[in-house]
C-alpha atoms as a PDB file:
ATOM      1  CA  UNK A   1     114.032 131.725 114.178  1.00  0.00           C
ATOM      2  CA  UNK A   2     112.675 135.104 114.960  1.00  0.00           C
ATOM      3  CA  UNK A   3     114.750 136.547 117.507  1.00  0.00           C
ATOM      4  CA  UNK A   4     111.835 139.050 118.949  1.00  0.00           C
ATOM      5  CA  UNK A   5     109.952 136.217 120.658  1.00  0.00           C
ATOM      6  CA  UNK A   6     107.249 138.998 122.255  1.00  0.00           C
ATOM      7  CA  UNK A   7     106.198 140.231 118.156  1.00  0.00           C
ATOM      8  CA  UNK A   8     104.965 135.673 117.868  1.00  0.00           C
ATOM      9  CA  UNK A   9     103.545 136.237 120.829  1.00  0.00           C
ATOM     10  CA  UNK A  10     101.270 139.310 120.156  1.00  0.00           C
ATOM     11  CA  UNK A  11     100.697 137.516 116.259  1.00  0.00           C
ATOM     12  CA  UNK A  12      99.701 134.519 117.879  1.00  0.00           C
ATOM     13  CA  UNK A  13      97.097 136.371 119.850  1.00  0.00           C
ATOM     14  CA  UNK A  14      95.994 137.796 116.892  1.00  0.00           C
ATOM     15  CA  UNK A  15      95.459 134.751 115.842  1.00  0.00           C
ATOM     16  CA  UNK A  16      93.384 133.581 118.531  1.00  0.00           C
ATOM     17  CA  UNK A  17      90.956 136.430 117.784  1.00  0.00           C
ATOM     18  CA  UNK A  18      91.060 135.421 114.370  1.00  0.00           C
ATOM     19  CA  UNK A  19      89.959 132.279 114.838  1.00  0.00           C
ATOM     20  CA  UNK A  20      86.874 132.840 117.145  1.00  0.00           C
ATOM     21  CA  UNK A  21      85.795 135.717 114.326  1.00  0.00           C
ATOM     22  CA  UNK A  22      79.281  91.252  96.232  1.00  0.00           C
ATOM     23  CA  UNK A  23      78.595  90.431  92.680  1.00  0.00           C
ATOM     24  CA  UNK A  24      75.800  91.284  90.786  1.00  0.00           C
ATOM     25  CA  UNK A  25      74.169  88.680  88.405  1.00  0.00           C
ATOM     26  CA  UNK A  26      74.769  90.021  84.674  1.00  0.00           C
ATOM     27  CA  UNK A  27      71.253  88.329  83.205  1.00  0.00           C
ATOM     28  CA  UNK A  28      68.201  90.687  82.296  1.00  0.00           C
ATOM     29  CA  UNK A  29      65.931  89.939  84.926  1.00  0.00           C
ATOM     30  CA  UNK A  30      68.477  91.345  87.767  1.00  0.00           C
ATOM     31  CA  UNK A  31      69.686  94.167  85.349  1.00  0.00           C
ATOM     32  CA  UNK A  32      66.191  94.910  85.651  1.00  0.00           C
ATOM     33  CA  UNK A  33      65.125  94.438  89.196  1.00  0.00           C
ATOM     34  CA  UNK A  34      68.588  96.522  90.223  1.00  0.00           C
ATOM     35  CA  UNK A  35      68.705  99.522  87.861  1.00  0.00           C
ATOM     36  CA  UNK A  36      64.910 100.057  87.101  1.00  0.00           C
ATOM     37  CA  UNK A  37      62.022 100.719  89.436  1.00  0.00           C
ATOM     38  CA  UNK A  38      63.351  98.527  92.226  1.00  0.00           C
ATOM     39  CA  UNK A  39      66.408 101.129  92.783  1.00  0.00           C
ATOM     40  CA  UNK A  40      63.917 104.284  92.374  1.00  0.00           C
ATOM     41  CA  UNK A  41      65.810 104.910  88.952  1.00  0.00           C
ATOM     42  CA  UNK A  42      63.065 104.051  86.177  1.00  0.00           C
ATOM     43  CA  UNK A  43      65.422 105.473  83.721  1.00  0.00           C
ATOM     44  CA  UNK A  44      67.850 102.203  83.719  1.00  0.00           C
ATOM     45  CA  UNK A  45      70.653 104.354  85.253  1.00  0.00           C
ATOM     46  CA  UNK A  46      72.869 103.237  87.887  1.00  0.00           C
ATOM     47  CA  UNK A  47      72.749 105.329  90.773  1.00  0.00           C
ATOM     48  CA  UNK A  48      75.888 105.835  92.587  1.00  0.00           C
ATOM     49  CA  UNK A  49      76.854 107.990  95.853  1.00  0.00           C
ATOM     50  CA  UNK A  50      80.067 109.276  96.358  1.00  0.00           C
ATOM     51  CA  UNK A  51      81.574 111.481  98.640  1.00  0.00           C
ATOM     52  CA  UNK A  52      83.057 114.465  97.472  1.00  0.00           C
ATOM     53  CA  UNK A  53      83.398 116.385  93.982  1.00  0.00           C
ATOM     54  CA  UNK A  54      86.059 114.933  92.468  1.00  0.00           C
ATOM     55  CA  UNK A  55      85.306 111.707  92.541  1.00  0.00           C
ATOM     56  CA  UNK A  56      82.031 112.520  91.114  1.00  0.00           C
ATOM     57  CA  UNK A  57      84.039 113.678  88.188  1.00  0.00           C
ATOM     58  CA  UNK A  58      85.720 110.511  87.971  1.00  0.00           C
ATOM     59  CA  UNK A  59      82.688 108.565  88.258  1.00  0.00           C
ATOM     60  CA  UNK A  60      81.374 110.388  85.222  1.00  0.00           C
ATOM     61  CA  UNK A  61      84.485 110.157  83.581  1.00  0.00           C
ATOM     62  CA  UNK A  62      84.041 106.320  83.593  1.00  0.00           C
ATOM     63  CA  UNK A  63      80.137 105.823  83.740  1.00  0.00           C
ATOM     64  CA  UNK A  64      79.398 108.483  81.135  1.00  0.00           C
ATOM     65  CA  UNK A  65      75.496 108.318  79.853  1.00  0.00           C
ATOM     66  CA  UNK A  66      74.969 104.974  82.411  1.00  0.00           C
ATOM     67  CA  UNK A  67      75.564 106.464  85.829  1.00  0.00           C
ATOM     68  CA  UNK A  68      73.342 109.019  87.876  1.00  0.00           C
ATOM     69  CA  UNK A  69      75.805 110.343  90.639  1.00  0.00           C
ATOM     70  CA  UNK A  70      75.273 111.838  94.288  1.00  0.00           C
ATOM     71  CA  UNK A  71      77.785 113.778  95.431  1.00  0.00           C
ATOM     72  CA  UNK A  72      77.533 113.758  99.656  1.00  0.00           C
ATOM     73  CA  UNK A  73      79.939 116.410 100.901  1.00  0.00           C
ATOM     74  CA  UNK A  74      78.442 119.600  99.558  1.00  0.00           C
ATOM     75  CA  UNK A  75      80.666 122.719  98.413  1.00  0.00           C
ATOM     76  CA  UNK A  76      82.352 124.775 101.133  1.00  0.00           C
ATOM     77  CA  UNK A  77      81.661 121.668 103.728  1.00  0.00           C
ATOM     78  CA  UNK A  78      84.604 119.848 105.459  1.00  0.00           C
ATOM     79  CA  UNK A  79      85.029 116.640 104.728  1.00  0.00           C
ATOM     80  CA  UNK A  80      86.976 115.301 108.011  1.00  0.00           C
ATOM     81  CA  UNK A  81      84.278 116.753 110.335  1.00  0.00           C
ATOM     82  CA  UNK A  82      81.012 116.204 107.257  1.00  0.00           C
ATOM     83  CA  UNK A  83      78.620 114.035 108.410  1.00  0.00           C
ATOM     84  CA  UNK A  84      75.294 112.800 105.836  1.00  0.00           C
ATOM     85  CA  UNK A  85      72.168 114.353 106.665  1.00  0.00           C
ATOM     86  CA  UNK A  86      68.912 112.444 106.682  1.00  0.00           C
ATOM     87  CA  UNK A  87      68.165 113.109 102.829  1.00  0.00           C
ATOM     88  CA  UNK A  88      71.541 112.103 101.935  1.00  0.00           C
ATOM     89  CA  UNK A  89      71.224 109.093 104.101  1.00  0.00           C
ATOM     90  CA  UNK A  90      67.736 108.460 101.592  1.00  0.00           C
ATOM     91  CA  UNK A  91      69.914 108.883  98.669  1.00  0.00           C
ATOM     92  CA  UNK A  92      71.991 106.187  99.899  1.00  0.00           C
ATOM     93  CA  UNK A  93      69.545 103.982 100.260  1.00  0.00           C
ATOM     94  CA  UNK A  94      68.583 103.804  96.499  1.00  0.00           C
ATOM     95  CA  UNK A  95      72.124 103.758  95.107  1.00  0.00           C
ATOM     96  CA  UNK A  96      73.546 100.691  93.639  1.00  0.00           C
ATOM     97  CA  UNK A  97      77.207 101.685  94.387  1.00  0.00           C
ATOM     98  CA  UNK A  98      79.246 104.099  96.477  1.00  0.00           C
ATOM     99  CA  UNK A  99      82.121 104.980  95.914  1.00  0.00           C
ATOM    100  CA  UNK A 100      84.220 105.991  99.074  1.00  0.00           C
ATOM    101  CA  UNK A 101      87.638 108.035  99.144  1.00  0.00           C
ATOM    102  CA  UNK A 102      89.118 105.614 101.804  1.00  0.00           C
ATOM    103  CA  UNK A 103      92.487 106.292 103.781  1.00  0.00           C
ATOM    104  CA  UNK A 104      90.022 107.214 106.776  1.00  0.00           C
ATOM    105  CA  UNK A 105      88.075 109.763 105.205  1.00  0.00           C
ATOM    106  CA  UNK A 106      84.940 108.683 105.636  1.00  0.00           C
ATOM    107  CA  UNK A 107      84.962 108.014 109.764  1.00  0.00           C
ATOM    108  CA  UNK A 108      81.277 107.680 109.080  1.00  0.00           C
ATOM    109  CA  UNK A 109      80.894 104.861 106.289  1.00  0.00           C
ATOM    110  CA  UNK A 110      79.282 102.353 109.123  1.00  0.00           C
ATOM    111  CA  UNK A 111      75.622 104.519 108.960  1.00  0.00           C
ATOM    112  CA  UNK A 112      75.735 104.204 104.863  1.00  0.00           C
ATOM    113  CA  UNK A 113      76.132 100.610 105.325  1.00  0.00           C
ATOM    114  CA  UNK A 114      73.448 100.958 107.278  1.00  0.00           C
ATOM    115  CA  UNK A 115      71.312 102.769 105.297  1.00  0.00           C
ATOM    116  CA  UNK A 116      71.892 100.206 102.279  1.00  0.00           C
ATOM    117  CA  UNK A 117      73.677  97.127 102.616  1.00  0.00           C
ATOM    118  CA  UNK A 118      72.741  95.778  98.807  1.00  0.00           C
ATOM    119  CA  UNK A 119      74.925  98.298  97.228  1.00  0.00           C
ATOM    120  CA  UNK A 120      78.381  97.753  95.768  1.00  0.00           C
ATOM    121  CA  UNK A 121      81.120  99.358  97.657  1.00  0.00           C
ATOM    122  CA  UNK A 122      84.200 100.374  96.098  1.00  0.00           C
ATOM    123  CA  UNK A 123      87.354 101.906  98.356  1.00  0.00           C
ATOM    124  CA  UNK A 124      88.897 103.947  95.598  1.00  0.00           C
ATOM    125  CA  UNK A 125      92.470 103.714  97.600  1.00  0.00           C
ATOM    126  CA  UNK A 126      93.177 100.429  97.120  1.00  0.00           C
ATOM    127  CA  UNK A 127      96.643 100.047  95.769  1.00  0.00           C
ATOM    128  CA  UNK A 128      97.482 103.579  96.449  1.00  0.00           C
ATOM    129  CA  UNK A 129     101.129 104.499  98.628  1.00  0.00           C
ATOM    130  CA  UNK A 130      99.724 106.153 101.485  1.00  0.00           C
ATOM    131  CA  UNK A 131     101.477 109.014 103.433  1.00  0.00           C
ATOM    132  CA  UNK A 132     101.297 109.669 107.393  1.00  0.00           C
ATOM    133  CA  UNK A 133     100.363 112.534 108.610  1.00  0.00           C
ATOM    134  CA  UNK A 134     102.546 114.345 111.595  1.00  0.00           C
ATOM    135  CA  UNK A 135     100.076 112.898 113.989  1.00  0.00           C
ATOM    136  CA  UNK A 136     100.431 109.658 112.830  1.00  0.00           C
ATOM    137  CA  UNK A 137      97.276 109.137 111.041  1.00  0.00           C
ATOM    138  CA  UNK A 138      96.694 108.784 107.251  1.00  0.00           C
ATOM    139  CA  UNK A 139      96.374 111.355 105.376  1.00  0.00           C
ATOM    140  CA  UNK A 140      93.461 111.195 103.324  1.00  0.00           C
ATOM    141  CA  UNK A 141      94.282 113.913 100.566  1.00  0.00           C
ATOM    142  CA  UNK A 142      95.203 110.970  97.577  1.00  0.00           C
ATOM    143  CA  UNK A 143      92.935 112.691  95.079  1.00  0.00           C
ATOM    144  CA  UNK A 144      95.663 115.553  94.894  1.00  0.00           C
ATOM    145  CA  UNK A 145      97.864 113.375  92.970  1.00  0.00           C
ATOM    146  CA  UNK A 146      97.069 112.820  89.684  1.00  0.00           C
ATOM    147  CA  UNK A 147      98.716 109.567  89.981  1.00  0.00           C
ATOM    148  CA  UNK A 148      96.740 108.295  92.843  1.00  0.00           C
ATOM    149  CA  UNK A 149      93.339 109.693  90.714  1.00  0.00           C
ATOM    150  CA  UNK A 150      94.243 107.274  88.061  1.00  0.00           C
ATOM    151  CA  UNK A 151      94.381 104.535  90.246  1.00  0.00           C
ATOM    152  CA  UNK A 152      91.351 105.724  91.725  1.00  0.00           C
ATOM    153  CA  UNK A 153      89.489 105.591  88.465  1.00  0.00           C
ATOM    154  CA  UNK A 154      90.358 102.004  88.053  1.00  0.00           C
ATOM    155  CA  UNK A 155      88.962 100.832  90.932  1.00  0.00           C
ATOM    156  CA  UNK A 156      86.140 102.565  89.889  1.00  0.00           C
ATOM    157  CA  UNK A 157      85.799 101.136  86.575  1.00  0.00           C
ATOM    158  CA  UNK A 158      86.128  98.005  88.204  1.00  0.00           C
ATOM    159  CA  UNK A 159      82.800  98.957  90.097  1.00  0.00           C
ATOM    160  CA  UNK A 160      80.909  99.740  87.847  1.00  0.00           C
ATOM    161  CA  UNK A 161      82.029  96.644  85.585  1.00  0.00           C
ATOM    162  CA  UNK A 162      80.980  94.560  88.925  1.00  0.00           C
ATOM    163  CA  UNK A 163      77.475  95.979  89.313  1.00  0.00           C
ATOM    164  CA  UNK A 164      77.079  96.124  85.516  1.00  0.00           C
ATOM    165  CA  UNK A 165      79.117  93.578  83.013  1.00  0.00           C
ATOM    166  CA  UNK A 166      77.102  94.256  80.245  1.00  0.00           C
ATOM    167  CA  UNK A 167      78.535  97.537  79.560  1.00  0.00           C
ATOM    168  CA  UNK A 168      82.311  96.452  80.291  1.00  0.00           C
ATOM    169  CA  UNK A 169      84.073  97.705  77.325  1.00  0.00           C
ATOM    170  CA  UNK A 170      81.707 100.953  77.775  1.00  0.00           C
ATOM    171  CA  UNK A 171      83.569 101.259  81.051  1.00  0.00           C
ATOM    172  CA  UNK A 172      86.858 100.247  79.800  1.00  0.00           C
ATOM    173  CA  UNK A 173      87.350 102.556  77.222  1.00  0.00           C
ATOM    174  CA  UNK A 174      86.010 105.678  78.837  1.00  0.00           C
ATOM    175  CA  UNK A 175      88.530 104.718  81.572  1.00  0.00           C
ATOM    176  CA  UNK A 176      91.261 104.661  79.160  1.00  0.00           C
ATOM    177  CA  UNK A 177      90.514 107.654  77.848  1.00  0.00           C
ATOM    178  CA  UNK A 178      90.534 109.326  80.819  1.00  0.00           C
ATOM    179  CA  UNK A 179      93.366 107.832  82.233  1.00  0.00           C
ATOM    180  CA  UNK A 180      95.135 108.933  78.842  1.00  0.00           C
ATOM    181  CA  UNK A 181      94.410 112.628  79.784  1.00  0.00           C
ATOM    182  CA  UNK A 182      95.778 112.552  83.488  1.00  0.00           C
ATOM    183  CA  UNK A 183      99.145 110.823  82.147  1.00  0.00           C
ATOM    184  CA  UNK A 184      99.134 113.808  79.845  1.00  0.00           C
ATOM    185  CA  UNK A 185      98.579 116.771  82.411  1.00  0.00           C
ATOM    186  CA  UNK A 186     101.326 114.695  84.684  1.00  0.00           C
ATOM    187  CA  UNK A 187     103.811 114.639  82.062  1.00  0.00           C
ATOM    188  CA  UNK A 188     103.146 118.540  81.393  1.00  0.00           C
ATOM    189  CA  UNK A 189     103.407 119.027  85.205  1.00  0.00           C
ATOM    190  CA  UNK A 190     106.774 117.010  85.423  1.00  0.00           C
ATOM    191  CA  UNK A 191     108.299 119.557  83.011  1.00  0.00           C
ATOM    192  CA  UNK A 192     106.972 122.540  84.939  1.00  0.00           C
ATOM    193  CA  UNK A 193     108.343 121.737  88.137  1.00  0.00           C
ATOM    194  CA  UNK A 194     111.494 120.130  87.106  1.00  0.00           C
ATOM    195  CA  UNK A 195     112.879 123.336  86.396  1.00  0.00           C
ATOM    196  CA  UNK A 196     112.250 124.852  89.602  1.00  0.00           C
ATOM    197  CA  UNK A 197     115.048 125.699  91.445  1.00  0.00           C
ATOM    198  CA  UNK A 198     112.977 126.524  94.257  1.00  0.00           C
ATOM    199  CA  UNK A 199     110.490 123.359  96.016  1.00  0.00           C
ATOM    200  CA  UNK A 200     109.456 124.857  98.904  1.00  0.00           C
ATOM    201  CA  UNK A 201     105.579 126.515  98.839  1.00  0.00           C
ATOM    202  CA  UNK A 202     103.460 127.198 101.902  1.00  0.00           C
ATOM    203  CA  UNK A 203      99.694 126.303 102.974  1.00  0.00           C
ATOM    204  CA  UNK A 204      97.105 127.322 105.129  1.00  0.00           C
ATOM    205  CA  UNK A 205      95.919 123.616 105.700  1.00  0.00           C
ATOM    206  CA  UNK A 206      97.981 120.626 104.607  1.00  0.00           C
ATOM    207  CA  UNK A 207      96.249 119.028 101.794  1.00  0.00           C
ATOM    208  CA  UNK A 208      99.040 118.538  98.761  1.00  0.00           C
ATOM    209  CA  UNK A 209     101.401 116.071 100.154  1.00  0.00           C
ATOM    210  CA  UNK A 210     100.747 113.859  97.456  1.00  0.00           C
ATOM    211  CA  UNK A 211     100.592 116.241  94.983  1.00  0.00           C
ATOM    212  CA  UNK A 212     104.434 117.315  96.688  1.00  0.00           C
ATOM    213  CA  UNK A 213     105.836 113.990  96.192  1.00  0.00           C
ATOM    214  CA  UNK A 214     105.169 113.629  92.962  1.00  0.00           C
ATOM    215  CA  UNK A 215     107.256 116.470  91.942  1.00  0.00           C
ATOM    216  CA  UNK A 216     109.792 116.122  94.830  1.00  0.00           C
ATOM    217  CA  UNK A 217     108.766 119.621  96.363  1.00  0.00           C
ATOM    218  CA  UNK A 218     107.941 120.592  99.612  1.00  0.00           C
ATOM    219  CA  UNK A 219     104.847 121.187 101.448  1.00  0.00           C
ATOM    220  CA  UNK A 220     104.848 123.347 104.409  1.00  0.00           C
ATOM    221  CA  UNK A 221     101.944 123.988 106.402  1.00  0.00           C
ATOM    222  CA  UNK A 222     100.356 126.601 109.030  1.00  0.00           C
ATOM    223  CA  UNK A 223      98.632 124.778 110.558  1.00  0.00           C
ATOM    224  CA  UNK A 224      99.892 122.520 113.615  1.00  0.00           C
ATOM    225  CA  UNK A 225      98.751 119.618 113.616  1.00  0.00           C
ATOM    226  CA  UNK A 226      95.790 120.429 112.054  1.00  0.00           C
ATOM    227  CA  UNK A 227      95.601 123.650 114.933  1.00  0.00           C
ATOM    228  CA  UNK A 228      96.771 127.186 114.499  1.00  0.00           C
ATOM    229  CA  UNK A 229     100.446 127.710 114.926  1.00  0.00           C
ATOM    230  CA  UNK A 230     102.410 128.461 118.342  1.00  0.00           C
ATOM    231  CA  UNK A 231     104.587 130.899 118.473  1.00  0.00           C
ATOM    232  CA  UNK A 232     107.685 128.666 117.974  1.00  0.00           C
ATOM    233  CA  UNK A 233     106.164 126.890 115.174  1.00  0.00           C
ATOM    234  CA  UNK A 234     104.781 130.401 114.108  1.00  0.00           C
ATOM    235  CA  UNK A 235     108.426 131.892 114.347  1.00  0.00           C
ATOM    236  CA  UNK A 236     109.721 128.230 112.226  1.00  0.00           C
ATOM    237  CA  UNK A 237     107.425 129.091 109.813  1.00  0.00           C
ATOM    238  CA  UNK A 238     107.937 132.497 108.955  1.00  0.00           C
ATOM    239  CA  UNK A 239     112.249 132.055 108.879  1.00  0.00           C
ATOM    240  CA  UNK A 240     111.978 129.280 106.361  1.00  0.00           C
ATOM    241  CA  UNK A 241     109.643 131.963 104.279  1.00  0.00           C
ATOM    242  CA  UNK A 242     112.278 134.801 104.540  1.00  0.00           C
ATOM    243  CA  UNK A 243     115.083 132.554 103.668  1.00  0.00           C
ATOM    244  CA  UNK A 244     113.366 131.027 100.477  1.00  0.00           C
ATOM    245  CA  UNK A 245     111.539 134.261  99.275  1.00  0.00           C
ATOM    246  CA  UNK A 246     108.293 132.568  99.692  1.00  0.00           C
ATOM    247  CA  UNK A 247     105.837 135.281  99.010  1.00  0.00           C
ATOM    248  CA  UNK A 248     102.307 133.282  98.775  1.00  0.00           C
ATOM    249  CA  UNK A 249     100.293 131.197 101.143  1.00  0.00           C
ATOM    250  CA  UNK A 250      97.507 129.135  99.942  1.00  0.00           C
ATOM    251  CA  UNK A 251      94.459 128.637 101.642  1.00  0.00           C
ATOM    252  CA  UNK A 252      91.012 127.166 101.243  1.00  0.00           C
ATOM    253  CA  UNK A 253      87.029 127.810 101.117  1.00  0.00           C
ATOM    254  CA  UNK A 254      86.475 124.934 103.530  1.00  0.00           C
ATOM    255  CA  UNK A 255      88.680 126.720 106.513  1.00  0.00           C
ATOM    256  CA  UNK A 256      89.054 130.235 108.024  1.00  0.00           C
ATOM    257  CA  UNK A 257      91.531 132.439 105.850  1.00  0.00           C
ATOM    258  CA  UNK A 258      91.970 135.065 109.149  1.00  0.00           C
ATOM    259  CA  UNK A 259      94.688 133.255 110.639  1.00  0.00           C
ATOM    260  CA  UNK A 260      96.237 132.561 107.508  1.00  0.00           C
ATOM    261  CA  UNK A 261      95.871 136.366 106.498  1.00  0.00           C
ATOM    262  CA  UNK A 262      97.555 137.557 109.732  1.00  0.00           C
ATOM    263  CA  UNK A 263     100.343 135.700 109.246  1.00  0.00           C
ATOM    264  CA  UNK A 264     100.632 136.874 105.255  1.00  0.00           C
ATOM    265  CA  UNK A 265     100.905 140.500 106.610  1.00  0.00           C
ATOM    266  CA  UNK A 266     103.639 139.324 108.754  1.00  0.00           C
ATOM    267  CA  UNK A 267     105.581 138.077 105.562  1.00  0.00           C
ATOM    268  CA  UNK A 268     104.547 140.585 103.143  1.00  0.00           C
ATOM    269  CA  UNK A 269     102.763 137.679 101.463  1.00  0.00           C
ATOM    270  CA  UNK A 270      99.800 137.110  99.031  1.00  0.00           C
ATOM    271  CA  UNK A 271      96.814 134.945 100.030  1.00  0.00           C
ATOM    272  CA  UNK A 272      95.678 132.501  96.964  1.00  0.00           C
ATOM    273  CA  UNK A 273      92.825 130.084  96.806  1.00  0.00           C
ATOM    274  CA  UNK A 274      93.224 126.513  95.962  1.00  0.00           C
ATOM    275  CA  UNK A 275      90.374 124.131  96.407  1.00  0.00           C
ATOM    276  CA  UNK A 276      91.292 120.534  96.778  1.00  0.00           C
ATOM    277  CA  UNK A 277      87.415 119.720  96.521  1.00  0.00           C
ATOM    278  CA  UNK A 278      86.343 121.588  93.387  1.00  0.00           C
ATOM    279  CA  UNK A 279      84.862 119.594  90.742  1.00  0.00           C
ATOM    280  CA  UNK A 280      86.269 120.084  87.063  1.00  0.00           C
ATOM    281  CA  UNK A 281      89.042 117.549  88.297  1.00  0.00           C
ATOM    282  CA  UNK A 282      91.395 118.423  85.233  1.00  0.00           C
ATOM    283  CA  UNK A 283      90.816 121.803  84.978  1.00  0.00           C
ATOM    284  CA  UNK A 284      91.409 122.585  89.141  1.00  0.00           C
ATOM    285  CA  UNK A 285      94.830 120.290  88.980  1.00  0.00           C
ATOM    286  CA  UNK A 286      95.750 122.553  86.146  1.00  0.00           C
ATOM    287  CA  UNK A 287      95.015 125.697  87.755  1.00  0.00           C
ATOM    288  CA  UNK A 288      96.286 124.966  91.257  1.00  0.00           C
ATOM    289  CA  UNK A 289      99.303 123.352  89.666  1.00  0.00           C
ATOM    290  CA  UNK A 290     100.352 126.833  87.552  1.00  0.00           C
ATOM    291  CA  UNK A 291      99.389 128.743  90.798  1.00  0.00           C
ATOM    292  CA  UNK A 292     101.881 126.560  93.154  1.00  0.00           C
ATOM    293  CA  UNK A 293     104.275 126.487  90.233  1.00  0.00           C
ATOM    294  CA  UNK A 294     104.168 130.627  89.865  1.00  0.00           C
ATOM    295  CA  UNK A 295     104.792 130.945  93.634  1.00  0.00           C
ATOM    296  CA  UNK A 296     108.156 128.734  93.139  1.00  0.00           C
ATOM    297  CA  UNK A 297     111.252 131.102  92.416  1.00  0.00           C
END
């Protein structure tokens, strides 16, 4: 702990300021009826909603050439507070799945139901080991593991097999295929961080506690309970930085990177973007993985 309790106090303050700145019948005539004009898709494709970027890539990943996907939370937009706008709510309306997150993400599911209650609904958690949060809620972040995203992208397989069982192996091989290249990249990523001495990285917003267990590190966050730091947490914070030569905190598009950068300054620290919601699924676990892996000593 930082023995000068008045220099939290006055960085806290700064911070302050900072912060104000069921089934589907297979035959042809409901193929027809469900993926042609009656859906508003006349080219045969099956519309499906999702809600957020990455599992828009995995829904391509599996659906390939068949699927025509909506992604709902736009880029730069926060998820936990998001909620659809009228046109979105339209798209809805014509899809013949969604996809949902789950793990309490998507507080506002009950007005797609609403908006469409023929379409197929798949929670992509299912079967995944969820983590708490400190507040005691789930934490919703299960894309972050590439682990979790493969179970993910069988429940979506098994979506898309249930609204369309014609094109079963279709589905079931592009699933394997994909789920072939994130047991690669987790492999690669066991190496990497097995021979870190240190586990211990900081973030703005805590979003990689999956993506921490996996790889037994250490996730420690700014923010308090999803609020900027007190000055006791602050102080916390900044001693556990000094004593393991942390030197980077990552932060993200969707939030506010003044507090975070106040608090850099105060441990001579770099400020590096991760985004937890870009698409390119691979590519961004790859990247964020080597920049979270650099930052170890």
């Amino acid at each position: 702990m930082i023995s000068n309790i008045n220099k939290i106090t006055g960085l806290v303050l700064l911070l302050a300021v900072a912060a104000f700145s069921g089934c589907i019948s297979p035959d042809e005539s409901s193929s027809a009826a469900l993926f042609g004009n009656a859906s508003g898709n006349a080219s045969g494709m099956i519309k499906v909603a999702t809600t957020i970027p990455p599992l828009g890539d995995f829904v391509k990943a599996v659906g390939g050439e068949k699927v025509e996907v909506t992604v709902l939370v736009p880029p730069g937009a926060e998820p936990h507070t998001f909620e659809p706008t009228p046109s979105l709510m339209m798209d809805v309306a014509k899809a013949n799945l969604y996809v949902m997150n789950g793990a309490g993400l998507e507080f506002w599911m009950d007005k797609l139901l609403e908006a469409n209650k023929r379409m197929v609904v798949v929670d992509s958690s299912q079967g995944v080991a969820l983590l708490q949060e400190n507040a005691g809620e789930i934490d919703p972040h299960i894309w972050l593991s590439l682990r979790n995203a493969a179970v993910q992208v069988d429940n979506i397989c098994n979506g898309l097999i249930e609204v369309d069982s014609q094109n079963k192996d279709y589905y079931i091989k592009n699933r394997d295929d994909y789920l072939s290249k994130l047991k690669a990249l987790d492999v690669e990523l066991n190496q990497t961080f097995a021979d870190k001495k240190s586990k211990i990285f900081i973030v703005h917003h805590p979003a990689w506690p999956y993506f921490a267990r996996d790889y037994d590190l250490s996730q420690v966050p700014l923010m308090e309970n999803e609020k900027e730091p007190g000055p006791k947490y602050l102080g916390e914070v900044i001693e556990v930085a000094r004593k393991n030569n942390i030197t980077t905190i990552f932060v993200e598009p969707e939030f506010n990177p003044k507090s975070a950068e106040v608090i850099a300054r105060e441990m001579n620290a770099r400020i590096v973007a991760l985004d937890p919601l870009a698409g390119n699924y691979l590519d961004n676990m790859r990247n964020a993985s080597m920049e979270i892996a650099q930052s170890l000593k």
